[in-house]
Each structure stands twice: as C-alpha cells, then as structure tokens.
N, C-alpha and C. Protein backbone atom coordinates (compact mmCIF):
# COMPACT_ATOMS: atom_id res chain seq x y z
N UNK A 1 -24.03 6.69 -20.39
CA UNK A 1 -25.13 7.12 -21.24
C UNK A 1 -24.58 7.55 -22.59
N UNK A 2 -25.25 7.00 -23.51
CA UNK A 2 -24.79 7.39 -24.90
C UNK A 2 -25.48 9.04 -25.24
N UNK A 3 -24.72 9.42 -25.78
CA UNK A 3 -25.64 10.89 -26.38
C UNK A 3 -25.77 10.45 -27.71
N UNK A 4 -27.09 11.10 -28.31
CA UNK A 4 -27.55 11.08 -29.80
C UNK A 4 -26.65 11.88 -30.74
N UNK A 5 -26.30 11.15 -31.80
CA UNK A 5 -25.94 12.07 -32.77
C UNK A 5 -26.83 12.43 -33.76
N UNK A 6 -26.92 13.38 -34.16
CA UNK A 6 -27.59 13.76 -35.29
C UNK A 6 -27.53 14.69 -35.76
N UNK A 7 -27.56 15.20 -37.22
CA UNK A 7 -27.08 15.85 -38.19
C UNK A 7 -27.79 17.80 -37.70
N UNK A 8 -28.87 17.76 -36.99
CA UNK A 8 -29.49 18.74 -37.09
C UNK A 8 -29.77 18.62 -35.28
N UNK A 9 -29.49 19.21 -34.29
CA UNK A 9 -29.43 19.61 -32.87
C UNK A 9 -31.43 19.91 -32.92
N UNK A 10 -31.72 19.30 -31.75
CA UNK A 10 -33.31 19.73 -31.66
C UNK A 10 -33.25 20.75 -30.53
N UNK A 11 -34.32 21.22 -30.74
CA UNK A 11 -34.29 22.35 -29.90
C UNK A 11 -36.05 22.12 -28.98
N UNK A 12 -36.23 22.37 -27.91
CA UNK A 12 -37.66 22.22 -27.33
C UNK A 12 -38.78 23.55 -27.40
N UNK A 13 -40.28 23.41 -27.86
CA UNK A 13 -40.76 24.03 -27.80
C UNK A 13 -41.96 23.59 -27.51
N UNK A 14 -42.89 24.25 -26.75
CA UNK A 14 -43.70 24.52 -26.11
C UNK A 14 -45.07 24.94 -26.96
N UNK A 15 -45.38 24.96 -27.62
CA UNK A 15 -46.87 25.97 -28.22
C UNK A 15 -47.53 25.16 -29.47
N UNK A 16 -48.48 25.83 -29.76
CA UNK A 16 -49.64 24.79 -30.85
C UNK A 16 -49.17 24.77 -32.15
N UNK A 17 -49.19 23.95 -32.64
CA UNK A 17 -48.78 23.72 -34.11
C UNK A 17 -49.79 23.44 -34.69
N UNK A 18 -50.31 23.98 -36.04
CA UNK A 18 -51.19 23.53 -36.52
C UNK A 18 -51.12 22.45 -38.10
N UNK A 19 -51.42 21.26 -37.71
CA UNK A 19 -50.91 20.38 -39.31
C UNK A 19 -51.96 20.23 -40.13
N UNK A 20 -52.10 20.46 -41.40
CA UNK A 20 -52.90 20.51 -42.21
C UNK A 20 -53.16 19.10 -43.23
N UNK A 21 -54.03 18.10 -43.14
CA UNK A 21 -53.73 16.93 -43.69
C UNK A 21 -54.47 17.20 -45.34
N UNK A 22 -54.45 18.32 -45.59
CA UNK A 22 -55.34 18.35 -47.12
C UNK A 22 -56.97 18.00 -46.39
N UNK A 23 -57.63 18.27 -48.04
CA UNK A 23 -58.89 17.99 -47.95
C UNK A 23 -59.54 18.31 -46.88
N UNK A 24 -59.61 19.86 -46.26
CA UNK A 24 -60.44 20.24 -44.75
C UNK A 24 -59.67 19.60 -44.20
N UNK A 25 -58.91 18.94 -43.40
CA UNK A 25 -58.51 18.06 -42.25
C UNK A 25 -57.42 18.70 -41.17
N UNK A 26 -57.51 19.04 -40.29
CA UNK A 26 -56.76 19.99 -39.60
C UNK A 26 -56.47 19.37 -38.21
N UNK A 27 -55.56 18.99 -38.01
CA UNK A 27 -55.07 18.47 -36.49
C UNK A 27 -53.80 19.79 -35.48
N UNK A 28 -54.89 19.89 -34.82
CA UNK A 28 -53.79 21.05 -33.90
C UNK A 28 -52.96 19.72 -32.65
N UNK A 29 -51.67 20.43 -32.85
CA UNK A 29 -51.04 19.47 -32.26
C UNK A 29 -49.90 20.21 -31.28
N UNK A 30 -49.32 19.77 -30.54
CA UNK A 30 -48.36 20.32 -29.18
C UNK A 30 -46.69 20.47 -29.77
N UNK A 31 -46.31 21.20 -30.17
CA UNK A 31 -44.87 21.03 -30.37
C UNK A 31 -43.92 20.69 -29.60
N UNK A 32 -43.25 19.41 -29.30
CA UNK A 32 -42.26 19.22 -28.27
C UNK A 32 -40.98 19.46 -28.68
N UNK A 33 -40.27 19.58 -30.16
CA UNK A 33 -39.17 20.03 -30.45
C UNK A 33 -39.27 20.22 -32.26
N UNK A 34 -37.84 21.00 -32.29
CA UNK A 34 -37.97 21.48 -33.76
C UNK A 34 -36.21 21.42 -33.67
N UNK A 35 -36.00 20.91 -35.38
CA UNK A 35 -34.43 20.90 -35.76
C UNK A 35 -34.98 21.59 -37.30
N UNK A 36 -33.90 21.79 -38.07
CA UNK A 36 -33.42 22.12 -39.02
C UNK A 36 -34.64 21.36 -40.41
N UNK A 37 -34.35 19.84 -39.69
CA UNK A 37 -34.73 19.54 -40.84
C UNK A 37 -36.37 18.37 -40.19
N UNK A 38 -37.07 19.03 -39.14
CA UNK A 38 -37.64 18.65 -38.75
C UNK A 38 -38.94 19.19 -37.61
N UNK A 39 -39.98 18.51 -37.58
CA UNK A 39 -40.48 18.95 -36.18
C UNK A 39 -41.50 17.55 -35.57
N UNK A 40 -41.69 17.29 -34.25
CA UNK A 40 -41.74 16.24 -33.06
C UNK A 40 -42.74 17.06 -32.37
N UNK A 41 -44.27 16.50 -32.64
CA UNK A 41 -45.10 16.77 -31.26
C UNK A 41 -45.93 15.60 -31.26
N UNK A 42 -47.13 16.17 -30.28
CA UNK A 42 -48.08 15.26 -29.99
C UNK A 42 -49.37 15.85 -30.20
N UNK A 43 -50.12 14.84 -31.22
CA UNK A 43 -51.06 14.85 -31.70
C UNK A 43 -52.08 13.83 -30.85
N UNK A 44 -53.31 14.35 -31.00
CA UNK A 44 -54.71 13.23 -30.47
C UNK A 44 -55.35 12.43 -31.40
N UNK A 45 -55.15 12.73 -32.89
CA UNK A 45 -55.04 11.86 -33.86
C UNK A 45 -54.24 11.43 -34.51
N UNK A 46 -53.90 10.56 -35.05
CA UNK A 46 -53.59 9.42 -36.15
C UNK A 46 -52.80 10.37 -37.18
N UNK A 47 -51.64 10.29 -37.49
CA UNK A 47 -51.46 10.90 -39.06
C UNK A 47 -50.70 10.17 -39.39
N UNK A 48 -50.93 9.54 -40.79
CA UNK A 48 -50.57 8.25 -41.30
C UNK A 48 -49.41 8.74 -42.25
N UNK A 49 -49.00 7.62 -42.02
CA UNK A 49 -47.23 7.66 -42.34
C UNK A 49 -47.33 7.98 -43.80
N UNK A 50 -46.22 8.97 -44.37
CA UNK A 50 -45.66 9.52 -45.34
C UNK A 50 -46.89 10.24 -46.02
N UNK A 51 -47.86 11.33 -44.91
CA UNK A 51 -48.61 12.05 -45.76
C UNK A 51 -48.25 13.18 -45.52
N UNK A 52 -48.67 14.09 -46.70
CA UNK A 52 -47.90 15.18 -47.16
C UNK A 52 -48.86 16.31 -46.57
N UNK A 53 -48.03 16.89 -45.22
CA UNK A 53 -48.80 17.76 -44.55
C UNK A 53 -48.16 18.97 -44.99
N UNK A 54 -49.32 20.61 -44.51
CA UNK A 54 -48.85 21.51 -44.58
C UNK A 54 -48.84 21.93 -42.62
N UNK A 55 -47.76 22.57 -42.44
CA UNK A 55 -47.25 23.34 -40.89
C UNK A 55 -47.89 24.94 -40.64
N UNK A 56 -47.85 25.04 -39.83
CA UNK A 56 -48.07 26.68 -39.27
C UNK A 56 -47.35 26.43 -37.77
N UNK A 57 -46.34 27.11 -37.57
CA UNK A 57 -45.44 27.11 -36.46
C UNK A 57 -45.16 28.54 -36.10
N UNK A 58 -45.24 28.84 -34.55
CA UNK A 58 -44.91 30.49 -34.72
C UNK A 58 -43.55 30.07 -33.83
N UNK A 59 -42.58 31.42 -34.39
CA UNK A 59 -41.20 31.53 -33.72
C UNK A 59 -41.24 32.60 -33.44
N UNK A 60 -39.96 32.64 -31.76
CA UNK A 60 -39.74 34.20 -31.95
C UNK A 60 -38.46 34.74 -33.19
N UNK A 61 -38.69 36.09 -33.06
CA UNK A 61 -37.94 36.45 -33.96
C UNK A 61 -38.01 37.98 -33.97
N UNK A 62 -36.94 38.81 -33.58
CA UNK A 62 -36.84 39.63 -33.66
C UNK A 62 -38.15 40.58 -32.38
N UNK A 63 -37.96 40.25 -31.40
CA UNK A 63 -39.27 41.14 -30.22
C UNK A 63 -40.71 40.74 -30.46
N UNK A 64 -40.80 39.95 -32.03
CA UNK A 64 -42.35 39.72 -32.36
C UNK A 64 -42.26 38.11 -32.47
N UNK A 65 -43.35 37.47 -33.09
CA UNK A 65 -43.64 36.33 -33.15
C UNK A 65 -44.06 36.28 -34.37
N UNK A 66 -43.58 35.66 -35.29
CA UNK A 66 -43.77 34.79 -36.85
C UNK A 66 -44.42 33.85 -37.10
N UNK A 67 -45.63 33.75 -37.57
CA UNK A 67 -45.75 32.50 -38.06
C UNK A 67 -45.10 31.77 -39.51
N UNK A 68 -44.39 30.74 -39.03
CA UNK A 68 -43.74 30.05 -40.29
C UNK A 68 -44.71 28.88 -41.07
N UNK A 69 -44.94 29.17 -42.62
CA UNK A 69 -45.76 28.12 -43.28
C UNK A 69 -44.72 27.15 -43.88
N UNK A 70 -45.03 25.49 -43.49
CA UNK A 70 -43.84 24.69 -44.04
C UNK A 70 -44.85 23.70 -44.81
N UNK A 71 -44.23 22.92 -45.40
CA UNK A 71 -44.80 21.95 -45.98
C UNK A 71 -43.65 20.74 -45.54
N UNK A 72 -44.05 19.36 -45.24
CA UNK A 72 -43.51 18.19 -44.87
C UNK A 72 -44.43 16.96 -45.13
N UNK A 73 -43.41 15.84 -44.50
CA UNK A 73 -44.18 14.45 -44.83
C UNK A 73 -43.67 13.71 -43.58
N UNK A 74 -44.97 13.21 -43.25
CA UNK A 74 -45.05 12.46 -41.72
C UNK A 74 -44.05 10.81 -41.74
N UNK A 75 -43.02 11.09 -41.17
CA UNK A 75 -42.21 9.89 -41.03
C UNK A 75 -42.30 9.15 -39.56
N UNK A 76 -42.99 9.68 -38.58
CA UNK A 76 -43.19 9.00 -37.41
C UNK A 76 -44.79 9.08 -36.37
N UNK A 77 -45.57 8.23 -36.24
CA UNK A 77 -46.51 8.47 -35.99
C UNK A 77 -46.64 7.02 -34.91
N UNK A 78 -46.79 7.40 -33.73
CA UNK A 78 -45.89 5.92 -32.44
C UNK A 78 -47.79 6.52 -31.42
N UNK A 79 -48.46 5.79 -31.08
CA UNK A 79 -48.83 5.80 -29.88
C UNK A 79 -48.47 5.99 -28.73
N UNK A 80 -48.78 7.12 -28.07
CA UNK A 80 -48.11 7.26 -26.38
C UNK A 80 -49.36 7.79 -25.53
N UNK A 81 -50.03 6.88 -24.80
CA UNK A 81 -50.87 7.55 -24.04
C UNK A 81 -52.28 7.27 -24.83
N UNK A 82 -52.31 9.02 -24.35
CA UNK A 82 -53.82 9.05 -24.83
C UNK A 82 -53.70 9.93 -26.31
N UNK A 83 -52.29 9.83 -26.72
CA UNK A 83 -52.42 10.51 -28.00
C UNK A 83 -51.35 9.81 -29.13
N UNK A 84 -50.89 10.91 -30.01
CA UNK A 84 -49.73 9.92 -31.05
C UNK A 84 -48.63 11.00 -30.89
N UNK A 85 -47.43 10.36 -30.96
CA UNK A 85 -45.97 11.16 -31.09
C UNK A 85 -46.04 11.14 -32.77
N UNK A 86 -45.95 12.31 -33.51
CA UNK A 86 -45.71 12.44 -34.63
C UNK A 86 -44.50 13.44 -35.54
N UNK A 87 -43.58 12.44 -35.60
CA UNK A 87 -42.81 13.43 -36.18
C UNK A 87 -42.81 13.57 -37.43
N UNK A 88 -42.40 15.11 -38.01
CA UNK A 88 -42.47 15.35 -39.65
C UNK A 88 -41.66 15.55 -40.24
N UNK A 89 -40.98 15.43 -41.21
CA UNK A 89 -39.60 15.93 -41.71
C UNK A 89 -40.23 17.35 -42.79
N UNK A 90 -39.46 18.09 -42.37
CA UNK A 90 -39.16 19.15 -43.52
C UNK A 90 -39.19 19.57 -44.77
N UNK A 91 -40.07 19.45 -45.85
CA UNK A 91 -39.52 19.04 -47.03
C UNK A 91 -39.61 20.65 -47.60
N UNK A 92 -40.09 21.78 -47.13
CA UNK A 92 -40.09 23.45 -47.78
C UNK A 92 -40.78 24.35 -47.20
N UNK A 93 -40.30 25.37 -47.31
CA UNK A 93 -40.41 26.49 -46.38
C UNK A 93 -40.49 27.60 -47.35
N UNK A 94 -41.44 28.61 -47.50
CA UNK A 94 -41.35 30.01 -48.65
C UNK A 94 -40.39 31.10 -47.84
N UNK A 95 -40.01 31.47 -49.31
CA UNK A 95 -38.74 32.29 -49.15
C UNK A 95 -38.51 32.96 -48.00
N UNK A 96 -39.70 33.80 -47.21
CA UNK A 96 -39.92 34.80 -46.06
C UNK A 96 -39.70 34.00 -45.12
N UNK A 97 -40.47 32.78 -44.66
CA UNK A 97 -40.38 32.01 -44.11
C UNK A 97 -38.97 31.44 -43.68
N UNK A 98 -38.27 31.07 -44.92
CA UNK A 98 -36.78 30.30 -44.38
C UNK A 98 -36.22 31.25 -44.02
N UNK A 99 -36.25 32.80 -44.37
CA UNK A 99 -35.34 33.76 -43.58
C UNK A 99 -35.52 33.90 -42.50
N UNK A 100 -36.57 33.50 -41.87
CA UNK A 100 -36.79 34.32 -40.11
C UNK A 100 -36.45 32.29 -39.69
N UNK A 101 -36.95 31.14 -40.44
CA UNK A 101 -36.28 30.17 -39.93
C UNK A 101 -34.95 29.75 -39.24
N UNK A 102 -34.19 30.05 -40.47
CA UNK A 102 -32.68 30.07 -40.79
C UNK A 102 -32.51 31.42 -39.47
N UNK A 103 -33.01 31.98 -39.51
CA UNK A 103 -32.16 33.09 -38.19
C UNK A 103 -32.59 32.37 -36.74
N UNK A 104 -33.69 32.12 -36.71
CA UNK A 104 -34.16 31.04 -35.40
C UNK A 104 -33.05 30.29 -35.25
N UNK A 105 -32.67 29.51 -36.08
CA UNK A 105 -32.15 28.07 -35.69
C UNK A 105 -30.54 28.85 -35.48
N UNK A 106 -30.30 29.41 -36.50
CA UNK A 106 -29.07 30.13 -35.80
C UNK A 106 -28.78 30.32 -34.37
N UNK A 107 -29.65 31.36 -34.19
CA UNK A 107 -29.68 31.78 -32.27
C UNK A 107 -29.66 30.98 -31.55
N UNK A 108 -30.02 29.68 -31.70
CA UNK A 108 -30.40 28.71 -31.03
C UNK A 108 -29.04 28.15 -30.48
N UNK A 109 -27.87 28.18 -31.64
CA UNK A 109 -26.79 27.58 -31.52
C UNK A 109 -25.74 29.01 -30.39
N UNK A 110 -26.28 30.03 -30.56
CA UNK A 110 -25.48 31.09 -29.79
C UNK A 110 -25.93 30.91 -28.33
C-alpha cells in the first residue's frame, strides 16, 4: 500500500460546517477532514468549482469551542451517493481566527 504524501497531514472531523456561497446561499455541510491548507466534507448540493466561499468551522481549543471564520475556493466537488464530496482550499483566516487555528493544527501533530 502506498501512503499519501502531502504537504499538510489531514486530520478527521466530525461536525457541521457551514459554507456560504454569497448572495443568501448557504449549504450546511458534514466535515470529514481538515489540514492546514484545507477542508473535505460532504455536501447535498452542488458547489461549483472555483467559487469563492465563506467557512464557519468550530474547533476545540482551549476547554471551549471556537468558531473559526475562513474564506476559500472550491477545488473539488465529485458526486458520491446521495450527495457531493467537496473539497475547499484555504485561501484566509482573520487574525483571531488563525491564532486558535494555528494552535489546533499544532496539537494535532503532538
């Protein structure tokens, strides 16, 4: 079996993500993993390739739970089932935000 390489280790998560397609449009979607420079769930709709979504992701962090606001652009959007695998890449995170990020992804590696 080959193992994947890749620049940024994914990590699995479990809970609702909410993606924001502009213009009112709001798809709550399942988070199945999150890296560095990324996040992978499953959606029941369609989000069409290279649109510029906004994220709401909660992490733990510190005994409480964070919600992190990101902004990204949809690079994978595959049919599976009865829904779509959509992954997003990363493109910014506000300042508060990348600090409790950046400490997540840390722990992750401890």
């Amino acid at each position: 079996m080959v193992s994947e390489r890749r620049k940024h280790p994914r990590f699995g998560i479990s809970q609702l993500v909410e993606v924001d397609l502009g213009q009112e449009k709001y798809i709550n979607a399942e988070g199945i993993n999150l890296s560095r420079n990324g996040v992978l769930c499953k959606t029941e709709d369609e989000c069409p390739l290279y649109s510029r979504v906004l994220l709401m992701v909660t992490l733990p962090y510190k005994n409480e739970e964070r919600i992190v606001n990101m902004e990204g652009i949809v690079s994978r959007s595959v049919h599976k089932g009865k829904g779509w695998e959509t992954g997003i890449n990363i493109t910014s995170i506000n300042k508060a935000g990348r600090t409790v990020f950046d400490e997540v992804m840390d722990n992750f590696h401890s």
